[in-house]
N, C-alpha and C. Protein backbone atom coordinates (compact mmCIF):
# COMPACT_ATOMS: atom_id res chain seq x y z
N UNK A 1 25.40 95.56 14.57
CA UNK A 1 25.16 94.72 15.72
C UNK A 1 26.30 93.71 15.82
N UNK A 2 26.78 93.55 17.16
CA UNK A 2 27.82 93.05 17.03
C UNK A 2 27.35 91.16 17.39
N UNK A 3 28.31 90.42 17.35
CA UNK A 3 28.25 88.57 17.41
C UNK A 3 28.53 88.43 18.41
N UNK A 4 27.35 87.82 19.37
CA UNK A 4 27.89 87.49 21.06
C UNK A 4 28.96 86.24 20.58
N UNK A 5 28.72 85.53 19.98
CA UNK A 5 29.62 84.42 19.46
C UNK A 5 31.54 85.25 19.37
N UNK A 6 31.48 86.01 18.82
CA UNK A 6 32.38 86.24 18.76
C UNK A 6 33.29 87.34 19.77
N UNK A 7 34.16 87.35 20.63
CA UNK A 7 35.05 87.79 21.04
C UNK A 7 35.90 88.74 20.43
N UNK A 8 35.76 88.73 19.57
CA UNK A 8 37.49 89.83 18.85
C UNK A 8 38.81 88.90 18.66
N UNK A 9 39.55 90.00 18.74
CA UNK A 9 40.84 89.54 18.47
C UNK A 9 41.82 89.38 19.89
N UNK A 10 41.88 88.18 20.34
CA UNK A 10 42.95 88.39 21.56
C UNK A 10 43.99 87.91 21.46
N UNK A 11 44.76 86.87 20.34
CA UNK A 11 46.02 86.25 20.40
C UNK A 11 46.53 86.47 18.95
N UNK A 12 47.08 86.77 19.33
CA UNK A 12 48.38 86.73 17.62
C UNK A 12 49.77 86.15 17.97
N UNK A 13 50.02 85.51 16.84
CA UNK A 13 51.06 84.33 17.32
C UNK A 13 51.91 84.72 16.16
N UNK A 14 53.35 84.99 16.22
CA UNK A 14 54.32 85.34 15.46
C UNK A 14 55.56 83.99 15.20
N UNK A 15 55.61 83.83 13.68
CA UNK A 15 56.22 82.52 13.50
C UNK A 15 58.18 83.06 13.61
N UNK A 16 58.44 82.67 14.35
CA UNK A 16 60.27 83.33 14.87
C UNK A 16 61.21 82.03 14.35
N UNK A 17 62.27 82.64 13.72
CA UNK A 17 63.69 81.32 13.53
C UNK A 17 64.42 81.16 14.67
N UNK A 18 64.52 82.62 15.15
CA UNK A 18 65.23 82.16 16.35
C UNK A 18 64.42 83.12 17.66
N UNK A 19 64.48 82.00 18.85
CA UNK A 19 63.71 82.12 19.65
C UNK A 19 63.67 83.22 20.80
N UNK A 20 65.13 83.11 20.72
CA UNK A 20 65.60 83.67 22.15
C UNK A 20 66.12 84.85 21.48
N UNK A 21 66.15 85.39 20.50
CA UNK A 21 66.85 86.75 19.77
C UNK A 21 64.97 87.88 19.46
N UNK A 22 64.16 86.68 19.29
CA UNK A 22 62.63 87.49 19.07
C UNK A 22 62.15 87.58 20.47
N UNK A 23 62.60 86.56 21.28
CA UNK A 23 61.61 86.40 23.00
C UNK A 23 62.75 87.92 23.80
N UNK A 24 63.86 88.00 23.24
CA UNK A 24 64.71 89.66 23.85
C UNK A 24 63.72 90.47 23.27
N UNK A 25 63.26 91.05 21.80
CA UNK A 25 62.88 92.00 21.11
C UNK A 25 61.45 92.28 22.04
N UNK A 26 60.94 91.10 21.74
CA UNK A 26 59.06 91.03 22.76
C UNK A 26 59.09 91.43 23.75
N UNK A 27 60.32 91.19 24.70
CA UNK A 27 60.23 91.54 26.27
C UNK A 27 60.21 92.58 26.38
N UNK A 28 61.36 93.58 25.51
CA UNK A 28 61.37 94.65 25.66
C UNK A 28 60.34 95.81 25.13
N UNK A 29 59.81 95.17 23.92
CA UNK A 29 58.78 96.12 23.60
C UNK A 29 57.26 95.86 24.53
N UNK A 30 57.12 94.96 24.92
CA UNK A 30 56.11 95.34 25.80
C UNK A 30 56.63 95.02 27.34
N UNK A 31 57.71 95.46 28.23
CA UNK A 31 57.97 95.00 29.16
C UNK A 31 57.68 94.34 30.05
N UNK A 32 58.04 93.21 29.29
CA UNK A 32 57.76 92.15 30.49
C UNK A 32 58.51 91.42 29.98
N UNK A 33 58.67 90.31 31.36
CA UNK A 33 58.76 88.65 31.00
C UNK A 33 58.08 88.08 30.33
N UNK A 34 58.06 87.02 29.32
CA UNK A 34 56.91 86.21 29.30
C UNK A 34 56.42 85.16 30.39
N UNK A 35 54.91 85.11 29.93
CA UNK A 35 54.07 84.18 31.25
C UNK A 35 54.40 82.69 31.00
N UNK A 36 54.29 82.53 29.54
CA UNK A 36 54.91 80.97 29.44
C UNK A 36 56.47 80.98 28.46
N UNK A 37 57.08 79.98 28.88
CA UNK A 37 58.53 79.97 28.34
C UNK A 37 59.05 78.78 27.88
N UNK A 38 58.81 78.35 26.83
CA UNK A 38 59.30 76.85 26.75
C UNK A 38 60.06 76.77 25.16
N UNK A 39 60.12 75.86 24.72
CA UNK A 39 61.02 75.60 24.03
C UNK A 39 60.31 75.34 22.10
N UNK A 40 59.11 75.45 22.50
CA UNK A 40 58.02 74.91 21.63
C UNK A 40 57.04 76.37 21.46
N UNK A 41 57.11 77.16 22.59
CA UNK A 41 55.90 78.50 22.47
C UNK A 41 56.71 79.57 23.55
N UNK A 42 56.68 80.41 23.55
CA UNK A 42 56.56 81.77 24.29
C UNK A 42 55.58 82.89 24.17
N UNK A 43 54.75 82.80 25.40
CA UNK A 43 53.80 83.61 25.51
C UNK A 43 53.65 84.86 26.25
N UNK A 44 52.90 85.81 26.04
CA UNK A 44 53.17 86.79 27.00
C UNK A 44 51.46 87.79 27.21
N UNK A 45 51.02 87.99 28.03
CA UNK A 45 49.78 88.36 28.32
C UNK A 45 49.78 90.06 28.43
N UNK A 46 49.34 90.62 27.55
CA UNK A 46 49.73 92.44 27.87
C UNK A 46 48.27 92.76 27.53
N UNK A 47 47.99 93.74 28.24
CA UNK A 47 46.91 94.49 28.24
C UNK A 47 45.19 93.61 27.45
N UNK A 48 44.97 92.60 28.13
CA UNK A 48 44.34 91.42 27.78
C UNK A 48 44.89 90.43 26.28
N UNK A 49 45.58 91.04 25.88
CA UNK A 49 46.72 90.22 24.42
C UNK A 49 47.29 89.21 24.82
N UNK A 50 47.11 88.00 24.17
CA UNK A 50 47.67 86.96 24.06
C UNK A 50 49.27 86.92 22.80
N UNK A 51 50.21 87.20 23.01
CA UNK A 51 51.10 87.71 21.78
C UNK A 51 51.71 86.44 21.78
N UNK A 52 52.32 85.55 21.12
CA UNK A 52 52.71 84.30 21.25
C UNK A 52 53.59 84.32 20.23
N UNK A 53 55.21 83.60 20.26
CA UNK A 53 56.21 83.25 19.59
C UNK A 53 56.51 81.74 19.37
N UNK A 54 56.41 81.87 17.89
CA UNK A 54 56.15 79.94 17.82
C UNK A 54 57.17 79.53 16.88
N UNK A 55 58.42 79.40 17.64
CA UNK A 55 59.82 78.60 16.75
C UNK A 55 59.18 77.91 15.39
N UNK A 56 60.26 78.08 14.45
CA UNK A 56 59.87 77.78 13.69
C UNK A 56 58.17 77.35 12.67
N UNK A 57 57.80 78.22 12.62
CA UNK A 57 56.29 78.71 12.54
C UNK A 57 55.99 78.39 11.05
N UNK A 58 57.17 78.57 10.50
CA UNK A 58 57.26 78.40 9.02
C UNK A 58 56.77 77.28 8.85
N UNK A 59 57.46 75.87 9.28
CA UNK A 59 57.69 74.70 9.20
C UNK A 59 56.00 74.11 9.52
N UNK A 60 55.15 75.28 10.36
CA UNK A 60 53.99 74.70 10.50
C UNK A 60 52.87 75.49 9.10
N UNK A 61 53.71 75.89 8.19
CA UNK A 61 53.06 76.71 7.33
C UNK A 61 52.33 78.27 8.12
N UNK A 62 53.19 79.04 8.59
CA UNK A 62 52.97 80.35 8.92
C UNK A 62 53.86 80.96 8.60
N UNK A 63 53.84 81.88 7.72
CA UNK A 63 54.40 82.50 7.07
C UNK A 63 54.44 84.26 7.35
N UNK A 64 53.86 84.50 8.00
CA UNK A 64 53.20 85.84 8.73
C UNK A 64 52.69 85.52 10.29
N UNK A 65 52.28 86.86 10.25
CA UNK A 65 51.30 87.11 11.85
C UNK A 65 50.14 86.61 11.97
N UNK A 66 49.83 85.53 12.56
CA UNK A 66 48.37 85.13 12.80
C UNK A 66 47.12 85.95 13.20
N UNK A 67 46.28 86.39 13.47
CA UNK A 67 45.44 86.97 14.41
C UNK A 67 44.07 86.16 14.52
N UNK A 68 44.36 85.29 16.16
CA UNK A 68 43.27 85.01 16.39
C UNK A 68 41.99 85.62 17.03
N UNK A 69 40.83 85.15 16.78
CA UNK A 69 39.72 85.66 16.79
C UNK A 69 39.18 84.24 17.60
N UNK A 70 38.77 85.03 18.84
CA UNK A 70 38.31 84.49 20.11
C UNK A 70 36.55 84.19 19.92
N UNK A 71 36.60 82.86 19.86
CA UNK A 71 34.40 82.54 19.28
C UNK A 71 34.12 81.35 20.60
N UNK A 72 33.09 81.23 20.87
CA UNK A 72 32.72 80.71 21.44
C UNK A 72 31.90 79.16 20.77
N UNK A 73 31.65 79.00 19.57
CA UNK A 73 31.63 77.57 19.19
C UNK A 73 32.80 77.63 17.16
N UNK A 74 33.29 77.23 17.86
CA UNK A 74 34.49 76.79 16.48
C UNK A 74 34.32 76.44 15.52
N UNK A 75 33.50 75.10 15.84
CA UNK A 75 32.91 74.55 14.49
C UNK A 75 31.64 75.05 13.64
N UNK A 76 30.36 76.03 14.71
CA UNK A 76 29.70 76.92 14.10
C UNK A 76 30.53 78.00 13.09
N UNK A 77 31.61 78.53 13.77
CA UNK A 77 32.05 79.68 13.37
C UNK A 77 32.92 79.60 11.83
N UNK A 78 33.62 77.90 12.17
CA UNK A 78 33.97 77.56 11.09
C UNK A 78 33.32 77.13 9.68
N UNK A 79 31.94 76.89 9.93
CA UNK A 79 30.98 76.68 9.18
C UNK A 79 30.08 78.20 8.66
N UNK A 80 30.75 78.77 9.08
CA UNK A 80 29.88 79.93 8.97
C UNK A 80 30.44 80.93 7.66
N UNK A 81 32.00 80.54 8.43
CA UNK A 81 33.03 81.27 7.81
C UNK A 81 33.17 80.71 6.05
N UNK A 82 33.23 79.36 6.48
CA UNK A 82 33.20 78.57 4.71
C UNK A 82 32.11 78.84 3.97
N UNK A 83 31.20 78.95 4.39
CA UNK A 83 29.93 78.75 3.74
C UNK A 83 29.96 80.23 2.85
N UNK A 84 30.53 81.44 3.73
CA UNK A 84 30.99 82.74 3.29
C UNK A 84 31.88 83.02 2.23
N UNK A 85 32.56 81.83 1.76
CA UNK A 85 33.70 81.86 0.95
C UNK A 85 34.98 82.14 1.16
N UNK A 86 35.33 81.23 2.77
CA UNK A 86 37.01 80.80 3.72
C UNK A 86 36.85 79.39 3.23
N UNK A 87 38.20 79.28 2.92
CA UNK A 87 38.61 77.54 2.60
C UNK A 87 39.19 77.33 4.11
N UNK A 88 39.07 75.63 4.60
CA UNK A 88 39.85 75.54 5.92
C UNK A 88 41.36 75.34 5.27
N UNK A 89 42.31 76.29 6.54
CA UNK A 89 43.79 75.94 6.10
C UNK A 89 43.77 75.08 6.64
N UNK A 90 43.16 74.78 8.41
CA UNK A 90 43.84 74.25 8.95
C UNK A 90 42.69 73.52 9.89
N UNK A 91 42.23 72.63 10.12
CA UNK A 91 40.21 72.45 10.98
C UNK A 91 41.10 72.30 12.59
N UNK A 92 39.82 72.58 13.28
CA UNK A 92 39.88 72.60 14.70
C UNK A 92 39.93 71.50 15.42
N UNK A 93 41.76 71.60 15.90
CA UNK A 93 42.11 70.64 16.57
C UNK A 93 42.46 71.43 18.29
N UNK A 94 42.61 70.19 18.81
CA UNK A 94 42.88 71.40 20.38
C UNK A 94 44.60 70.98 20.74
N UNK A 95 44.70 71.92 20.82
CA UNK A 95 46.43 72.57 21.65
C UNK A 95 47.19 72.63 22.44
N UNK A 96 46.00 71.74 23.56
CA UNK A 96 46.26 71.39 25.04
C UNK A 96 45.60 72.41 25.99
N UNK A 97 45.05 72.28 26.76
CA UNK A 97 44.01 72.04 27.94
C UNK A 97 42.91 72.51 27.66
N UNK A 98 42.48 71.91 26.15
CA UNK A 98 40.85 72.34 25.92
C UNK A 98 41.10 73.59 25.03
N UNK A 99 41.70 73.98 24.38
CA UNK A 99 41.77 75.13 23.80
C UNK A 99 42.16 74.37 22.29
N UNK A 100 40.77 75.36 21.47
CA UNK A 100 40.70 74.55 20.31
C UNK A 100 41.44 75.66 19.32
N UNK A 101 42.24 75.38 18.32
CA UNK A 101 42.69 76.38 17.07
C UNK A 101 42.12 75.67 15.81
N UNK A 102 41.79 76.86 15.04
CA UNK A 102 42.17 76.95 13.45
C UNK A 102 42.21 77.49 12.53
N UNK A 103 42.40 77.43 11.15
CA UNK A 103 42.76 78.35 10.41
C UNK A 103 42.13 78.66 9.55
N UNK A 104 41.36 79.46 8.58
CA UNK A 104 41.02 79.90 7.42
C UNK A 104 41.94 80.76 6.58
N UNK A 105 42.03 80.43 5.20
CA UNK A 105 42.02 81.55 4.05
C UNK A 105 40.78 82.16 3.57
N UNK A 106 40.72 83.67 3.76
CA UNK A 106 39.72 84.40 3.02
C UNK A 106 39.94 84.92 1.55
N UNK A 107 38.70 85.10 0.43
CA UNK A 107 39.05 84.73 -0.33
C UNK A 107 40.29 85.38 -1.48
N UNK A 108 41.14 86.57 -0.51
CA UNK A 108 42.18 87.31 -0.71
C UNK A 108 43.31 86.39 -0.06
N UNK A 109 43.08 85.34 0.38
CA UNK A 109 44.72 84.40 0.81
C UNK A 109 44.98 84.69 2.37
N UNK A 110 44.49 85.77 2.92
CA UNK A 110 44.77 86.13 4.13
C UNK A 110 44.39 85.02 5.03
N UNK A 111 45.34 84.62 6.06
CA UNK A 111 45.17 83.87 7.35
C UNK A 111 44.41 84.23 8.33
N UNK A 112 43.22 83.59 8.54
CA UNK A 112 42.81 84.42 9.87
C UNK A 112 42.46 82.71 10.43
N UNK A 113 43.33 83.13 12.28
CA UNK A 113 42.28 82.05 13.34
C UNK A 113 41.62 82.25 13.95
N UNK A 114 40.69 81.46 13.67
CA UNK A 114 40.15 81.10 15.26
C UNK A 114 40.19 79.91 16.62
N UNK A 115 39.37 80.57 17.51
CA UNK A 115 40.01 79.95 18.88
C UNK A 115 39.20 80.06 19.92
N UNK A 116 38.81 78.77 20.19
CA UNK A 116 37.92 78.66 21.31
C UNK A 116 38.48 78.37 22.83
N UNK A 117 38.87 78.60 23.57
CA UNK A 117 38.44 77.79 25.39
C UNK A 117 37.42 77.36 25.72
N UNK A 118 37.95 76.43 26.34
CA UNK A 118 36.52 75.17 26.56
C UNK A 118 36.24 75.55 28.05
């Protein structure tokens, strides 16, 4: 049975050194432009995917591919998740326009987010 709470997976966010050498590679493998372009994020919307390039990603402690997981209450989900045996990497802060992130380690080290719209 599946979690109305939960959504799946719609955004994965890739931590890039350089911006404009990974935002060429992205365009082309899924052709397109990206939808947002700035200097801080590059985003691109494919086949309901949120794929996102985040300069220097490292520097925010990402070290890999994120994959967020789309829930409808954050702080349930985040409570749900710990209580399961996820430490918070990172607790739910919002990102700008109501859109909340954050992070867990499961108890193999793996990154997983989550991510609400308000």
């Amino acid at each position: 049975m599946s979690d109305p709470s939960n959504q799946g997976i719609k955004t994965v966010l890739h931590p890039v050194s350089d911006l404009e050498a990974a935002k060429a590679v992205y365009t082309a493998l899924l052709g397109m432009p990206p939808q947002t372009d700035s200097s801080y994020y590059v985003g691109y919307e494919a086949a309901g995917q949120q794929i996102g390039l985040v300069p220097g990603g490292g520097a925010q402690g990402m070290s890999s591919p994120v994959a967020y997981w789309h829930v409808s209450d954050i702080e349930a989900k985040l409570a749900e998740v710990t209580a399961a045996g996820a430490t918070v990497k990172e607790p739910a802060h919002d990102v700008g326009g109501g859109r909340l992130v954050a992070t867990v380690i499961d108890p193999d080290g793996n990154v997983l987010g989550l991510l609400q719209d308000r």
